[in-house]
N, C-alpha and C. Protein backbone atom coordinates (compact mmCIF):
# COMPACT_ATOMS: atom_id res chain seq x y z
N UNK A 1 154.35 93.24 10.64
CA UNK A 1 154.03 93.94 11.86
C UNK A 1 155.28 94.65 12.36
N UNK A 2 154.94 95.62 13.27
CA UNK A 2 156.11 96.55 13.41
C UNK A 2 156.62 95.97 14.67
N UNK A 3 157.95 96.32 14.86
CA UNK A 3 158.74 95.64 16.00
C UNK A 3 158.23 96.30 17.23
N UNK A 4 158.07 95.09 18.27
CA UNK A 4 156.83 95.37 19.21
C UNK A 4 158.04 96.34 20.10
N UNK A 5 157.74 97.32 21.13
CA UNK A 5 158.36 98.64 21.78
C UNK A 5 157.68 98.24 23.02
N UNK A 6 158.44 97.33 24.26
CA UNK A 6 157.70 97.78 25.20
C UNK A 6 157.24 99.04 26.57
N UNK A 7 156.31 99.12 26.88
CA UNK A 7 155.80 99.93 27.80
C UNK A 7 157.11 100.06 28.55
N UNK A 8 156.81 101.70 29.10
CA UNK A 8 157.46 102.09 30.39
C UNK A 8 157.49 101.31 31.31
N UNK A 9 158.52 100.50 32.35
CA UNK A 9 157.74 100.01 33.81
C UNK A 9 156.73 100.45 34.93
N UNK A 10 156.80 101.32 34.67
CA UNK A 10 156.00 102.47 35.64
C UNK A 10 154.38 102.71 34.86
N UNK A 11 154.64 102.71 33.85
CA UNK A 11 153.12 102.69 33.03
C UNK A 11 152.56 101.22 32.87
N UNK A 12 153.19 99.82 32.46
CA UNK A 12 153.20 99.05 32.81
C UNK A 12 152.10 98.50 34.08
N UNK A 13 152.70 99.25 35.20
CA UNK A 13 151.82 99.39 36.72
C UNK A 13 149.99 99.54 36.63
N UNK A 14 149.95 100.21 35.51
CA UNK A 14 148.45 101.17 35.72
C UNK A 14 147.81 100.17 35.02
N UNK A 15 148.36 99.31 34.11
CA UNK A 15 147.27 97.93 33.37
C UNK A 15 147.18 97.26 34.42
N UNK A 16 148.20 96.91 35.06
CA UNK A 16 147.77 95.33 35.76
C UNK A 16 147.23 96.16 37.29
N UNK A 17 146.89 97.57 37.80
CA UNK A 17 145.83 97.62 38.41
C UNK A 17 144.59 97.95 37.93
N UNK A 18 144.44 97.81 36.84
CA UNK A 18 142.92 98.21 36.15
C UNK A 18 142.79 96.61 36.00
N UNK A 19 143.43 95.06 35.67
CA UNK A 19 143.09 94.35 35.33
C UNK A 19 142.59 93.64 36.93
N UNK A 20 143.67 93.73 37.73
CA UNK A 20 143.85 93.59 39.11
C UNK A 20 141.84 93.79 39.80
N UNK A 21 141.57 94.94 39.73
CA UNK A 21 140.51 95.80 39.62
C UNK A 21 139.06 95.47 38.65
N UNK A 22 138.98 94.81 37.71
CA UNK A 22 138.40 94.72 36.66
C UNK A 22 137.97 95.93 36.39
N UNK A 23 138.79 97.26 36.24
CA UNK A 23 138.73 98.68 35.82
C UNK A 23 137.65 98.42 34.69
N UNK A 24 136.96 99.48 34.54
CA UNK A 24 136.09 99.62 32.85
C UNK A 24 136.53 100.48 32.23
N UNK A 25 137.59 100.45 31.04
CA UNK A 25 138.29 101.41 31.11
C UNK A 25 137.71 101.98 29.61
N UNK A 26 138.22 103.06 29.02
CA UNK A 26 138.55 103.80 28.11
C UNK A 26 139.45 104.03 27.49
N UNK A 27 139.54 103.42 26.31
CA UNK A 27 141.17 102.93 25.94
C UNK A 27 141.15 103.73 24.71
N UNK A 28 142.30 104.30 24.38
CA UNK A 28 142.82 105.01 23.37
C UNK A 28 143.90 104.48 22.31
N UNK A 29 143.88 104.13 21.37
CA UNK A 29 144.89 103.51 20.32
C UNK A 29 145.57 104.63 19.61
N UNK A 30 146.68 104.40 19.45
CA UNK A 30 147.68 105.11 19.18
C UNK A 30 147.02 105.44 17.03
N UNK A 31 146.20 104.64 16.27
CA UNK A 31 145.33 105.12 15.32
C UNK A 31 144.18 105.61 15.62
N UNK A 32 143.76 106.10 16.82
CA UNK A 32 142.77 107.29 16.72
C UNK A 32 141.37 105.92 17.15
N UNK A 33 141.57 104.91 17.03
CA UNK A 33 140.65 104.06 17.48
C UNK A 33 140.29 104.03 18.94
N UNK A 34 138.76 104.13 19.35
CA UNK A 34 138.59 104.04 20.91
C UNK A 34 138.11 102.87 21.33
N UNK A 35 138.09 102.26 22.36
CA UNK A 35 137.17 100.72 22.77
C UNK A 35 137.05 101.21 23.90
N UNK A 36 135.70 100.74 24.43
CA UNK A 36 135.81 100.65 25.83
C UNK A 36 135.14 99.36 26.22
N UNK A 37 135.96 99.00 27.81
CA UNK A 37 135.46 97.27 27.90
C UNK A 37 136.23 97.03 29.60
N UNK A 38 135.86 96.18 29.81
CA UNK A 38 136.17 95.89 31.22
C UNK A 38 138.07 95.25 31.03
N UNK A 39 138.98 95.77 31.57
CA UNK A 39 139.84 94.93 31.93
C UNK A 39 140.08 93.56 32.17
N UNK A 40 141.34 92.69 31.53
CA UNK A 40 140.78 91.15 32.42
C UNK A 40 142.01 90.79 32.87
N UNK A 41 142.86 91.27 31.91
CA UNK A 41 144.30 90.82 32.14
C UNK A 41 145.26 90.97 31.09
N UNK A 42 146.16 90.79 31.53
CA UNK A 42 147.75 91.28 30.99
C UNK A 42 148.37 89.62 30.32
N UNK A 43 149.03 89.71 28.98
CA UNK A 43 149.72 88.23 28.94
C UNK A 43 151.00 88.56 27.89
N UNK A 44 151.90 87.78 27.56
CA UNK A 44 152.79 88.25 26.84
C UNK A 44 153.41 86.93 25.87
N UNK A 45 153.59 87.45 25.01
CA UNK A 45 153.46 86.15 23.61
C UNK A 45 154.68 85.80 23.82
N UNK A 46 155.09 84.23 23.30
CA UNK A 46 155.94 83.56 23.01
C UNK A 46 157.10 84.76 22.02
N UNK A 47 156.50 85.70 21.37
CA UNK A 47 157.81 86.35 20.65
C UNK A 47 157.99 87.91 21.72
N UNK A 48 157.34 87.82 23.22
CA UNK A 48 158.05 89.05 23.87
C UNK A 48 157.25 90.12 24.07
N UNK A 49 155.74 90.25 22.85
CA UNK A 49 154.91 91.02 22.81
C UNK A 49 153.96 91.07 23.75
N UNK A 50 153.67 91.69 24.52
CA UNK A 50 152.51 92.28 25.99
C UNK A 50 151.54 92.43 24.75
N UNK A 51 150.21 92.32 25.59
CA UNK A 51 148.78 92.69 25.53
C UNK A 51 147.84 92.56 26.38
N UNK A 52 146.92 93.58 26.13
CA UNK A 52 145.95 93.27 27.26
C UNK A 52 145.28 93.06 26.71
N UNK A 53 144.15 92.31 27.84
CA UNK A 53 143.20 91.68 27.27
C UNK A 53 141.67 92.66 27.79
N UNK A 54 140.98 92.83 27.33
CA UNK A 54 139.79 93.56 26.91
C UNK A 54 138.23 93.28 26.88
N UNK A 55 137.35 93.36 27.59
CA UNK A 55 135.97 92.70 27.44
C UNK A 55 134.94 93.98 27.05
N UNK A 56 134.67 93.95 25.66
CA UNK A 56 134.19 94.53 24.84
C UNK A 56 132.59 94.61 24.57
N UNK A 57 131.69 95.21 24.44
CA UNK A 57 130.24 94.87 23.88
C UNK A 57 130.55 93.77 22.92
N UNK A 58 131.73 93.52 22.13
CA UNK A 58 131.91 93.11 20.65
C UNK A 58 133.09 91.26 21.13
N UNK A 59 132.91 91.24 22.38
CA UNK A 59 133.83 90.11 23.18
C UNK A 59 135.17 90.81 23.25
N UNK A 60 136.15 89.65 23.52
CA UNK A 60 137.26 89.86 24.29
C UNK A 60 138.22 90.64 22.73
N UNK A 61 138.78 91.69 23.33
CA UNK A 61 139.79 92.05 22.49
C UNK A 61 141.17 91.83 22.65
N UNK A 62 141.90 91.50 21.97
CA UNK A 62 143.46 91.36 23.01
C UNK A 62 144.11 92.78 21.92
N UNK A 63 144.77 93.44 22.97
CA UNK A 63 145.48 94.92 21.99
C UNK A 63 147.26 94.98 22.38
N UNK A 64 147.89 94.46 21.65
CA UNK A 64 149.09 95.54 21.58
C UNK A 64 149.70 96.36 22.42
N UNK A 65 149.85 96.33 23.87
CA UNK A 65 150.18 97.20 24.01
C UNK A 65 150.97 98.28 23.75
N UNK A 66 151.82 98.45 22.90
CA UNK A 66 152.32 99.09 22.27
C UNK A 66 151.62 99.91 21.00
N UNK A 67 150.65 99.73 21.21
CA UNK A 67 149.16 100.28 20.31
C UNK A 67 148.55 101.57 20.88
N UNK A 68 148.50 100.96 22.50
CA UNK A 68 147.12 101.84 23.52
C UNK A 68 148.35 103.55 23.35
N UNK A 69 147.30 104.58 23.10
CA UNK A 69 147.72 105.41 23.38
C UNK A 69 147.52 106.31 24.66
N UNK A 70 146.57 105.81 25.13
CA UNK A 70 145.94 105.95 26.89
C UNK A 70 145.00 105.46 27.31
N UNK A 71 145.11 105.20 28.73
CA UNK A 71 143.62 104.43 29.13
C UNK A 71 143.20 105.44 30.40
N UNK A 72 141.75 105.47 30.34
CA UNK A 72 140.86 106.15 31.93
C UNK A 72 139.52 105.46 32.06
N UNK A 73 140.10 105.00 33.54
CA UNK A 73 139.27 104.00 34.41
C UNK A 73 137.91 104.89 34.18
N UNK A 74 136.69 104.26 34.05
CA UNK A 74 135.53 104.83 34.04
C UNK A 74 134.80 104.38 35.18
N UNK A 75 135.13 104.06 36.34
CA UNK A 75 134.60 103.50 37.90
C UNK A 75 134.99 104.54 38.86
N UNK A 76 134.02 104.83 39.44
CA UNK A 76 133.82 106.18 40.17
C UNK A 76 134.95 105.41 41.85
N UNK A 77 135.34 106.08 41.90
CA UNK A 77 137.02 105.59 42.98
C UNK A 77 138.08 104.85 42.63
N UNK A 78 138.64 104.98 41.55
CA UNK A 78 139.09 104.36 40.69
C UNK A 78 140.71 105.03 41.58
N UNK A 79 141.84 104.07 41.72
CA UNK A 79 143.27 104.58 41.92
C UNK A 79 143.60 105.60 41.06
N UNK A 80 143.42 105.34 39.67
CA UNK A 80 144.17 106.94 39.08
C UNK A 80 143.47 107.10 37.73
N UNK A 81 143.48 108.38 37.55
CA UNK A 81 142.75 109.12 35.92
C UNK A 81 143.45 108.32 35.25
N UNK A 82 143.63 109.62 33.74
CA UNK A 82 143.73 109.44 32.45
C UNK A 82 145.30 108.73 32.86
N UNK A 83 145.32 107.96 32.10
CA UNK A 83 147.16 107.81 32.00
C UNK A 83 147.77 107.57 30.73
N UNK A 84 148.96 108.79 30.29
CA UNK A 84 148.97 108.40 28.77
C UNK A 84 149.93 107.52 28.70
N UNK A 85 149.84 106.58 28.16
CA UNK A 85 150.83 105.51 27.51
C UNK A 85 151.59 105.16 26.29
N UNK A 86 151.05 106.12 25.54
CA UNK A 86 151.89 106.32 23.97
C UNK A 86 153.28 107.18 24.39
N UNK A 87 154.45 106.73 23.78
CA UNK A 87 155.14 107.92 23.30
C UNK A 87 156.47 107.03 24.48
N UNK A 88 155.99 106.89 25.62
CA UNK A 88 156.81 106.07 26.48
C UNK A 88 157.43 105.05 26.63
N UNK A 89 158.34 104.46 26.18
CA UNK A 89 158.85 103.31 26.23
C UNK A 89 160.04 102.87 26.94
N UNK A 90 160.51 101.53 27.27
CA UNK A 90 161.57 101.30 28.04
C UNK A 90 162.97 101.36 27.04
C-alpha cells in the first residue's frame, strides 16, 4: 500500500461536517470510482491513516482518505457544495 498523504486541515473540516451532519454524500475516488452513502464518521488507524466511514446500499465502507478525490453533500441546505480533496495535502 502506498504511503498514506494526509488531507489538508482545512479540507479535513468538510468530512467531519458531513459526518457531524449525517451528509449523503457523493464521493469521488481518486481511481475514477464513485459511492454514494450517508456519512458516519471519521477514525484514524493505529499506523496514522484517516478514513471515513461510509453507509452504502452495499453496508459500511471505510475509504482512505487519501483516496477520496471529492465529495458533494446531496441534502438540499447542506453547509457547502462540491469540495475537491485530491491533489491537497498537508
Amino acid at each position: 500500500m502506498d504511503d498514506y498523504q494526509p488531507l489538508a486541515c482545512d479540507l479535513y473540516d468538510y468530512l467531519e461536517i458531513a459526518c457531524l451532519h449525517g451528509y449523503q454524500l457523493d464521493v469521488e475516488l481518486v481511481d475514477g470510482t464513485r459511492l454514494q452513502g450517508r456519512a458516519l464518521t471519521t477514525e484514524t488507524a493505529a499506523s496514522k491513516e484517516e478514513f471515513l466511514l461510509l453507509r452504502t446500499a452495499d453496508g459500511e465502507q471505510r475509504l482512505r482518505m487519501d483516496r477520496l478525490l471529492a465529495i458533494t453533500p446531496q441534502d438540499a441546505g447542506a453547509s457547502f457544495g462540491r469540495v475537491l480533496l485530491g491533489g491537497k495535502r498537508c
